[in-house]
Structures are given as structure tokens and as C-alpha cells.
C-alpha atoms as a PDB file:
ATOM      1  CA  UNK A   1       0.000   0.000   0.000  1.00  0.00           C
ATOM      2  CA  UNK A   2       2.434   2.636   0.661  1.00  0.00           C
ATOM      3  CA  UNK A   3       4.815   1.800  -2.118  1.00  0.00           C
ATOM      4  CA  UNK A   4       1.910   1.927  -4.408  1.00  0.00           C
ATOM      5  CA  UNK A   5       0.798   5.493  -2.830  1.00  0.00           C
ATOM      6  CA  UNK A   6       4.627   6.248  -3.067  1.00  0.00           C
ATOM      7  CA  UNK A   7       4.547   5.487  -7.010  1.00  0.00           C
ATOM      8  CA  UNK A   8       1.332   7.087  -7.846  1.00  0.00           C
ATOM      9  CA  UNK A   9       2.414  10.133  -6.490  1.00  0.00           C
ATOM     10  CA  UNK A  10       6.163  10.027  -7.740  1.00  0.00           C
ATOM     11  CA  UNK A  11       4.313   8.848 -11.444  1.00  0.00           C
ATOM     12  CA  UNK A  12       2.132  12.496 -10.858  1.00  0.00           C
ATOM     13  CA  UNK A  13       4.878  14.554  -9.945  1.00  0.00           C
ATOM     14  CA  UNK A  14       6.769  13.462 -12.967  1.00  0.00           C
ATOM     15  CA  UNK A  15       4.336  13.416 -15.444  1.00  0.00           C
ATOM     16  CA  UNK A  16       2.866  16.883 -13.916  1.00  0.00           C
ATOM     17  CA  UNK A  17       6.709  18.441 -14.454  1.00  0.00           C
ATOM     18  CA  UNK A  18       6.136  17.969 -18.734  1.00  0.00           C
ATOM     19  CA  UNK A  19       2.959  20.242 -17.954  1.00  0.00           C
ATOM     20  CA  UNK A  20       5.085  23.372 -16.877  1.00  0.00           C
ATOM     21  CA  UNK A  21       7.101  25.741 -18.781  1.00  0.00           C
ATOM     22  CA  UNK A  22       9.915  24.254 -17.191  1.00  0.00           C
ATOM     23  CA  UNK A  23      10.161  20.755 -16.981  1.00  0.00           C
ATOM     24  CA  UNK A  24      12.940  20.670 -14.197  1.00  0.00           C
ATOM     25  CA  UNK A  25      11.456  23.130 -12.313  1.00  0.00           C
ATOM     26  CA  UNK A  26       8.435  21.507 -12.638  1.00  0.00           C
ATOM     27  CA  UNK A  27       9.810  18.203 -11.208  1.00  0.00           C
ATOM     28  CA  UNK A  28      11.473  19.617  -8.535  1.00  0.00           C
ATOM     29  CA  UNK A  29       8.242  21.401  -7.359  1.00  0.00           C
ATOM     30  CA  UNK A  30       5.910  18.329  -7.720  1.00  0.00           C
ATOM     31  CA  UNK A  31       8.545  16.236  -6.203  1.00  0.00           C
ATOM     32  CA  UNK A  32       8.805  18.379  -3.261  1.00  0.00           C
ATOM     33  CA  UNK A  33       4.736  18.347  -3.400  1.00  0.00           C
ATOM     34  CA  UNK A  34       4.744  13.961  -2.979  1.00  0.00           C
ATOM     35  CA  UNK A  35       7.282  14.160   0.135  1.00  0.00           C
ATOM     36  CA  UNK A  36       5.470  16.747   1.854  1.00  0.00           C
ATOM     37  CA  UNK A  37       2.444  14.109   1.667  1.00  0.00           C
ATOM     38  CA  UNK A  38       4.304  10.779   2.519  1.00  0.00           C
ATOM     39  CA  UNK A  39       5.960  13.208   5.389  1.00  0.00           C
ATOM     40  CA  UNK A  40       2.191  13.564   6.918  1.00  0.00           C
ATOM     41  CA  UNK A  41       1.911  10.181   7.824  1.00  0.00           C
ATOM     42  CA  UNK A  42       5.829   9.406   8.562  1.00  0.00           C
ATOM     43  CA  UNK A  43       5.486  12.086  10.904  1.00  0.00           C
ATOM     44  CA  UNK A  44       2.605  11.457  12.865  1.00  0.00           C
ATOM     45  CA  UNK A  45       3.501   7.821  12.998  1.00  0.00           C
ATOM     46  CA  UNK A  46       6.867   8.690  14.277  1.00  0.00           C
ATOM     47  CA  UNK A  47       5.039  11.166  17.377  1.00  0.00           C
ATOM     48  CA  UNK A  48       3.036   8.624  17.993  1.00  0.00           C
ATOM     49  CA  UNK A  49       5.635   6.385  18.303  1.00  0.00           C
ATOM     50  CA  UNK A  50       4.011   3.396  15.900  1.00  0.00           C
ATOM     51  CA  UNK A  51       6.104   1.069  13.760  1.00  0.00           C
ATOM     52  CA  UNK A  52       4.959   1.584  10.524  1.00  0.00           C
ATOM     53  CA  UNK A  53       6.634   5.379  10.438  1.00  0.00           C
ATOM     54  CA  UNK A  54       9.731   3.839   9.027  1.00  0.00           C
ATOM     55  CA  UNK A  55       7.799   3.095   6.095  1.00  0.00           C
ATOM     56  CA  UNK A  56       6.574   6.473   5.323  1.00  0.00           C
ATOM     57  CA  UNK A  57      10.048   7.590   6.615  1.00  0.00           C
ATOM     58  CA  UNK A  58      12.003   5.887   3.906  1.00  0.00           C
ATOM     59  CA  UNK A  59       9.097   6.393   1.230  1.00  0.00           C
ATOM     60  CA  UNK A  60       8.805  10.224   2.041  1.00  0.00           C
ATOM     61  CA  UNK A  61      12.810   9.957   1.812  1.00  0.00           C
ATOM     62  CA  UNK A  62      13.050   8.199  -1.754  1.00  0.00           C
ATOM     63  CA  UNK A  63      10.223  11.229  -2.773  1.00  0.00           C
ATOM     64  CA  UNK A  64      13.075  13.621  -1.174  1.00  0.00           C
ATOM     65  CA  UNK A  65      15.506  12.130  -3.496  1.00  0.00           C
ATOM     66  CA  UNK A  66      13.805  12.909  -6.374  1.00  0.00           C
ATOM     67  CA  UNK A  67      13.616  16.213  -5.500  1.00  0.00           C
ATOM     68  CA  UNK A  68      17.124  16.828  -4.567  1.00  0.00           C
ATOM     69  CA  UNK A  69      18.156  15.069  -8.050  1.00  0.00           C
ATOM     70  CA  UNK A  70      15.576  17.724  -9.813  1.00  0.00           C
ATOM     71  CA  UNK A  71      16.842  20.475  -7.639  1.00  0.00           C
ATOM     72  CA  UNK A  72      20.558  19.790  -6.979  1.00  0.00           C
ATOM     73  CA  UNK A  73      21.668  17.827 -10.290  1.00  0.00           C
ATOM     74  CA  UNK A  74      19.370  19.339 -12.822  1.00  0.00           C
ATOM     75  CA  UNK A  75      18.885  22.891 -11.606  1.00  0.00           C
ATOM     76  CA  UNK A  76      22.292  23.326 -10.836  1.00  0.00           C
ATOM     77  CA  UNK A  77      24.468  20.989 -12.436  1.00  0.00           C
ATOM     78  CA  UNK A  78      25.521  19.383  -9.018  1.00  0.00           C
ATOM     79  CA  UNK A  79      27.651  21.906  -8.728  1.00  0.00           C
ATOM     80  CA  UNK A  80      27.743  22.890  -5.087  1.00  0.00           C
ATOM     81  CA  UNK A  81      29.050  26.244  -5.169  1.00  0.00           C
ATOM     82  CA  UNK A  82      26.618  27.068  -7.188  1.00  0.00           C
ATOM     83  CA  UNK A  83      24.056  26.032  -4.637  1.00  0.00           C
ATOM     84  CA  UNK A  84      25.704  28.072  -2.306  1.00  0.00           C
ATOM     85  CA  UNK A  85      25.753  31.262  -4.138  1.00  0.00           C
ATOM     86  CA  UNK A  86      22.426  31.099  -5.167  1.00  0.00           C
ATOM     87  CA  UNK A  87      20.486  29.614  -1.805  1.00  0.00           C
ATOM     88  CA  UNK A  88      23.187  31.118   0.610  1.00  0.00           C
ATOM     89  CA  UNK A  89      25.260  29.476   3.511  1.00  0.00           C
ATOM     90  CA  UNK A  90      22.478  28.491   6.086  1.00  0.00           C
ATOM     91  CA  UNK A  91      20.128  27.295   3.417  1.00  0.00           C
ATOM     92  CA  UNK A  92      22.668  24.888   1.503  1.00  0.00           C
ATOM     93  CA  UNK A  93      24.125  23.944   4.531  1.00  0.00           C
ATOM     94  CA  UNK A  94      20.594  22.830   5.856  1.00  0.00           C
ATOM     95  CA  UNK A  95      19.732  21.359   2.772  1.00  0.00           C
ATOM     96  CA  UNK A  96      22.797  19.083   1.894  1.00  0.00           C
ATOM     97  CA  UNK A  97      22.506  18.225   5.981  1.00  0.00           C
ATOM     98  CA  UNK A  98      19.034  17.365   5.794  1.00  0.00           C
ATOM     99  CA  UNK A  99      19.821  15.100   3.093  1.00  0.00           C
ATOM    100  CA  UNK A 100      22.402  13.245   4.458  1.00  0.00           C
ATOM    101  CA  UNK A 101      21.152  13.103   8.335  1.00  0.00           C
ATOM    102  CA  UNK A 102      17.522  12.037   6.722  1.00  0.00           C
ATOM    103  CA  UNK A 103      19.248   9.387   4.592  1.00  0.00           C
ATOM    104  CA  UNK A 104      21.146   7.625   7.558  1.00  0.00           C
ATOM    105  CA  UNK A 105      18.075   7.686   9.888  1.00  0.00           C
ATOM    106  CA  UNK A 106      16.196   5.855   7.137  1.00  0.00           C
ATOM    107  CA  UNK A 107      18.800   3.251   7.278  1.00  0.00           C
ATOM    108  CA  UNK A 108      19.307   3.034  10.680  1.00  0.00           C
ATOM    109  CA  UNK A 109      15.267   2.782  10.901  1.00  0.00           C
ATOM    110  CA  UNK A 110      15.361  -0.758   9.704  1.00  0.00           C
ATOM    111  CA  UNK A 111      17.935  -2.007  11.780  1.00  0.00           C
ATOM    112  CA  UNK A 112      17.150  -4.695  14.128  1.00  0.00           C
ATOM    113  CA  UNK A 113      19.002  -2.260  16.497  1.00  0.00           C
ATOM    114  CA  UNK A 114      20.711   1.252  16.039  1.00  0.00           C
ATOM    115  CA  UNK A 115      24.535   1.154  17.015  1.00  0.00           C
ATOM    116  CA  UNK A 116      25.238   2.654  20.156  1.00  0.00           C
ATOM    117  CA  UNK A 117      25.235   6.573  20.475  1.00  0.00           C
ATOM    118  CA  UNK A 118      22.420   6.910  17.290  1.00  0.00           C
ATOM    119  CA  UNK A 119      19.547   7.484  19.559  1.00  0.00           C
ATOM    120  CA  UNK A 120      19.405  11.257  18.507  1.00  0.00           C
ATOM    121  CA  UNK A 121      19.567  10.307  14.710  1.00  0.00           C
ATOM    122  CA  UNK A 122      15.981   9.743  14.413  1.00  0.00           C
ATOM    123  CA  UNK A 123      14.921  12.644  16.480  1.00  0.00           C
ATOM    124  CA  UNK A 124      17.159  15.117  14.799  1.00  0.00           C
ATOM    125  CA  UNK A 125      16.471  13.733  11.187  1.00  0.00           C
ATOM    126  CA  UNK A 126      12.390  14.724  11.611  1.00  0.00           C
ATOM    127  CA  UNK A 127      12.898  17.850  13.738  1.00  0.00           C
ATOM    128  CA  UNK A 128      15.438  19.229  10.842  1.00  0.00           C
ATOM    129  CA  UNK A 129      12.963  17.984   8.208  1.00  0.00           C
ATOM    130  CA  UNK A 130      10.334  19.001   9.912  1.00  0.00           C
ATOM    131  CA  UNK A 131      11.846  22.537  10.401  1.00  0.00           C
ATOM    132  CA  UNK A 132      12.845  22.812   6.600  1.00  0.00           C
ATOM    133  CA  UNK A 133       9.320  21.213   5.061  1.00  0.00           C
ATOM    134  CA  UNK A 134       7.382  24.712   7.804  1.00  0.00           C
ATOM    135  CA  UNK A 135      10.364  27.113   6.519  1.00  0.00           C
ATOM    136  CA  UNK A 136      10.321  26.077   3.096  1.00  0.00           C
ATOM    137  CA  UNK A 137       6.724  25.941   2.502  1.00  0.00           C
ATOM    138  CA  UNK A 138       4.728  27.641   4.963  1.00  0.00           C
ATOM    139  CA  UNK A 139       7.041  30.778   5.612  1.00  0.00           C
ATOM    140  CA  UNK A 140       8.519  30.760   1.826  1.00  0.00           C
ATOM    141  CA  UNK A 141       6.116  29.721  -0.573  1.00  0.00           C
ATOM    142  CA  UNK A 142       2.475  29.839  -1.675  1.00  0.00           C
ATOM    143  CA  UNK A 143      -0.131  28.232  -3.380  1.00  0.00           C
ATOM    144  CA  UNK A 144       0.021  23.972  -3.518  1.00  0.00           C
ATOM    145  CA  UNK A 145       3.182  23.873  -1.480  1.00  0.00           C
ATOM    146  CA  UNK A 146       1.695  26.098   1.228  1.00  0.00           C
ATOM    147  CA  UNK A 147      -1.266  24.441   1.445  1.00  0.00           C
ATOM    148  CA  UNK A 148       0.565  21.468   1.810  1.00  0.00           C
ATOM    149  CA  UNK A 149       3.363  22.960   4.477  1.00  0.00           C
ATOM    150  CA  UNK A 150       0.351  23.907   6.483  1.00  0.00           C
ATOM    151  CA  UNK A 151      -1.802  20.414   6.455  1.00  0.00           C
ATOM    152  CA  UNK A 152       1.805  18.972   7.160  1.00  0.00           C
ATOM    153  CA  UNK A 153       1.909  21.201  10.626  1.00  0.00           C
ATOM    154  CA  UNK A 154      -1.415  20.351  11.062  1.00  0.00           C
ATOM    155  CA  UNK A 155      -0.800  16.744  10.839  1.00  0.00           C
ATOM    156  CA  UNK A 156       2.219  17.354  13.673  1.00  0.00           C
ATOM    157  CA  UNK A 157       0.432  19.245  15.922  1.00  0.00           C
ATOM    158  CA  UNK A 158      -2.303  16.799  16.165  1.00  0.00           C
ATOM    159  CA  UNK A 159      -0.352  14.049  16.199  1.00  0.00           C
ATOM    160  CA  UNK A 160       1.545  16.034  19.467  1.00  0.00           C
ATOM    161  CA  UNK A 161      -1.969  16.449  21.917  1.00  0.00           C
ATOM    162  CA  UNK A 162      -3.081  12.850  20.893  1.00  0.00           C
ATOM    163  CA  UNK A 163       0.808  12.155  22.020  1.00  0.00           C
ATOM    164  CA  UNK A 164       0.590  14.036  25.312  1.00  0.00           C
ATOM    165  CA  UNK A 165      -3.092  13.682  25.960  1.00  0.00           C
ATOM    166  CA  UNK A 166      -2.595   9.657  26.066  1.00  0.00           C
ATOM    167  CA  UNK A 167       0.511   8.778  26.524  1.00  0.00           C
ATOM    168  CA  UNK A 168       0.190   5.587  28.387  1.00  0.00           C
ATOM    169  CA  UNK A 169      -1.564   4.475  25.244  1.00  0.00           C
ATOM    170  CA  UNK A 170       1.025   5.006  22.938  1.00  0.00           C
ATOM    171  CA  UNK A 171       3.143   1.842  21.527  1.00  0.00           C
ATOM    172  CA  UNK A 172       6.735   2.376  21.485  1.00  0.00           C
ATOM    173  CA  UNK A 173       9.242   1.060  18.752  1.00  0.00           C
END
């Protein structure tokens, strides 16, 4: 089910790029569009502390990937200085981060058990995603994206008083 949900919306974000002026812009928006939604679950999985958020981790991850490759490789050549003059220190910096911290907690995630000292991967990987998807979206952006950015907080905060209001109820993994 969620690979299928995962394709269907990768399939739409690619197919919706050829509909835009530009193509690799295009991709890189609609790409950013599907991980915002496989985040949504991921997320309030994860706060809830239920198993099946490493799915929709790693899912909302591979969606990620896509949109680093559309932003990174095609929009600027994968040329990191370029990134760097054009997004500026703090942004880059948070973006290759994300990318890297994001991609080890998805690994880690489906490990029988996480090496010793990795306890704050997982925590820091959705807080800094997390952070970025509300900065990039909901303070940055409009239309689709916003909408989305703000569903996505939505989704956390809820997912934080069900957390807190029950907590002896909560499963942990």
C-alpha cells in the first residue's frame, strides 16, 4: 500500500513536471509536493511512536531524493558552489545536511538495532525535516506547497496532543 501510494504520487509529480514551462522546475516542485504528503503520515507515525513510520520515513525519503536530483543535479548541475551562491550558507548547509542526516536515519530505521550513540539520529532527522518542510513551505512559498506545508503542521500538531493527551496508550518502537 504505501509503495503503491509512493509510485502514484512520484508517477504524478513526474508526469505533472512535462505540464510546466519548465520541466525541471516543474519536477522539482511536484517532487517536493509527494514528500510533503508521505511526510504527513511518517510524521505522525513517528510522534506517535508506531512502527509503521519507518515506512513512510524511507518512502517520504526516496520522494526527497527525487527532488534533490531535480533540484541539486538538474537545476544546478551538481555543482555545489553554485548552490551556495544562489540559496546562501544556512540554506545549503541545511539542505545538503538534511539530506544526508535524513538518509542515515532511514537506514538506521530498519535495523534490528541502532549502534550505540544513534539514539538522537531519528529525532534530529524529523525535527530538521520538519523545520525545513514549515520554513520552506509555509514561511517561503504559496499556493500547492503552502497548502501542503500547512496540512503537514497540522498533521504534527495533532499528532503532538493525541501524544501528550494519552501517553500511556502510545506503543513504542
Amino acid at each position: 500500500m504505501r509503495f503503491l501510494v509512493f509510485a502514484l504520487l512520484l508517477a504524478a509529480s513526474l508526469l505533472g513536471g512535462l505540464a510546466t514551462e519548465d520541466v525541471e522546475f516543474g519536477r522539482t516542485r511536484h517532487t517536493l509536493w509527494a514528500t510533503l504528503v508521505l511526510l504527513m503520515p511518517a510524521a505522525a507515525l513517528y510522534i506517535l511512536g508506531r512502527p509503521a513510520w519507518r515506512s513512510w520515513w524511507g518512502w517520504s525519503y526516496a520522494a526527497y531524493l527525487g527532488h534533490f536530483w531535480y533540484g541539486f543535479v538538474e537545476g544546478f548541475g551538481g555543482d555545489v558552489g553554485a548552490v551556495y551562491d544562489q540559496q546562501g550558507g544556512l540554506v545549503a548547509t541545511t539542505n545538503f545536511v538534511l539530506t544526508a542526516l535524513w538518509g542515515v536515519s532511514v537506514v538506521l530505521a530498519w535495523r534490528e538495532q541502532a549502534p550505540r550513540g544513534a539514539a538522537w539520529i531519528h529525532p534530529a532527522a524529523m525535527v530538521l525535516t520538519l523545520v525545513s518542510a514549515f520554513v520552506s513551505t509555509v514561511v517561503l512559498t504559496e499556493g500547492i506547497a503552502l497548502a501542503l506545508g500547512v496540512v503537514l503542521t497540522l498533521v504534527v500538531l495533532v499528532a503532538i496532543a493525541i501524544r501528550f493527551a494519552r501517553p500511556r496508550q502510545i506503543e513504542q518502537s
